[in-house]
Protein backbone atom coordinates (compact mmCIF):
# COMPACT_ATOMS: atom_id res chain seq x y z
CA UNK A 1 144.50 81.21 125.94
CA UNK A 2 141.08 79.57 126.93
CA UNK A 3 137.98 78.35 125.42
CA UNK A 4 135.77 78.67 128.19
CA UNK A 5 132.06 76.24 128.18
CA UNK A 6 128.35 77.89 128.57
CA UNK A 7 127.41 75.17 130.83
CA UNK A 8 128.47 75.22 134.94
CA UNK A 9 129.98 78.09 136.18
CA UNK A 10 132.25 78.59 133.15
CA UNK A 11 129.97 81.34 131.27
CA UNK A 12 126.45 81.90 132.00
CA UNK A 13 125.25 83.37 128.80
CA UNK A 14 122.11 84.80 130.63
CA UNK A 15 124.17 86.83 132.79
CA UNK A 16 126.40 88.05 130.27
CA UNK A 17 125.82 91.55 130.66
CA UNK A 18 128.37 94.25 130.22
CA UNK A 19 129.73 94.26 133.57
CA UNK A 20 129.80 90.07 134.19
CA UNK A 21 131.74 89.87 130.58
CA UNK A 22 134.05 92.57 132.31
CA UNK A 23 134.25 90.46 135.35
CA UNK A 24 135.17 86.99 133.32
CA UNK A 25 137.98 89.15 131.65
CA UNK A 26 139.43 90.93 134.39
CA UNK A 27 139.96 87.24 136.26
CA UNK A 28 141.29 86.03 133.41
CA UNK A 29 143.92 88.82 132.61
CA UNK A 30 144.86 88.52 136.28
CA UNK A 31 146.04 85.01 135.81
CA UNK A 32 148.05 86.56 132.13
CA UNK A 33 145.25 84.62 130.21
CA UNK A 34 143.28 85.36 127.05
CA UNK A 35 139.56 84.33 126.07
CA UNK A 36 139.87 82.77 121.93
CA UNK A 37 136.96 81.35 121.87
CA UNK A 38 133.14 80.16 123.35
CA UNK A 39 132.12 76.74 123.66
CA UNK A 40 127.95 76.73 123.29
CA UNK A 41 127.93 72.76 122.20
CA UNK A 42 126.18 71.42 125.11
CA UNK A 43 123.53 74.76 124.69
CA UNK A 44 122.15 73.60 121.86
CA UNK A 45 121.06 69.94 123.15
């Protein structure tokens, strides 16, 4: 599994709509990953 960053082009929490969540998953599951978990450390800053 991955913990994917909110900072580059990792996650953009602003466009984190339905669709681009959908998006992030579908890329991931096509490369037999799994999202566990968010890294927002460098958001806060």
């Amino acid at each position: 599994g991955l913990e994917l960053a909110c900072w580059g082009d990792h996650f953009e929490v602003a466009n984190a709509d339905e669709a681009y969540c959908q998006a992030k998953r579908a890329t991931l599951e096509k490369h037999n990953l799994q999202l566990f978990s968010i890294s927002a450390h460098l958001v806060g800053q």
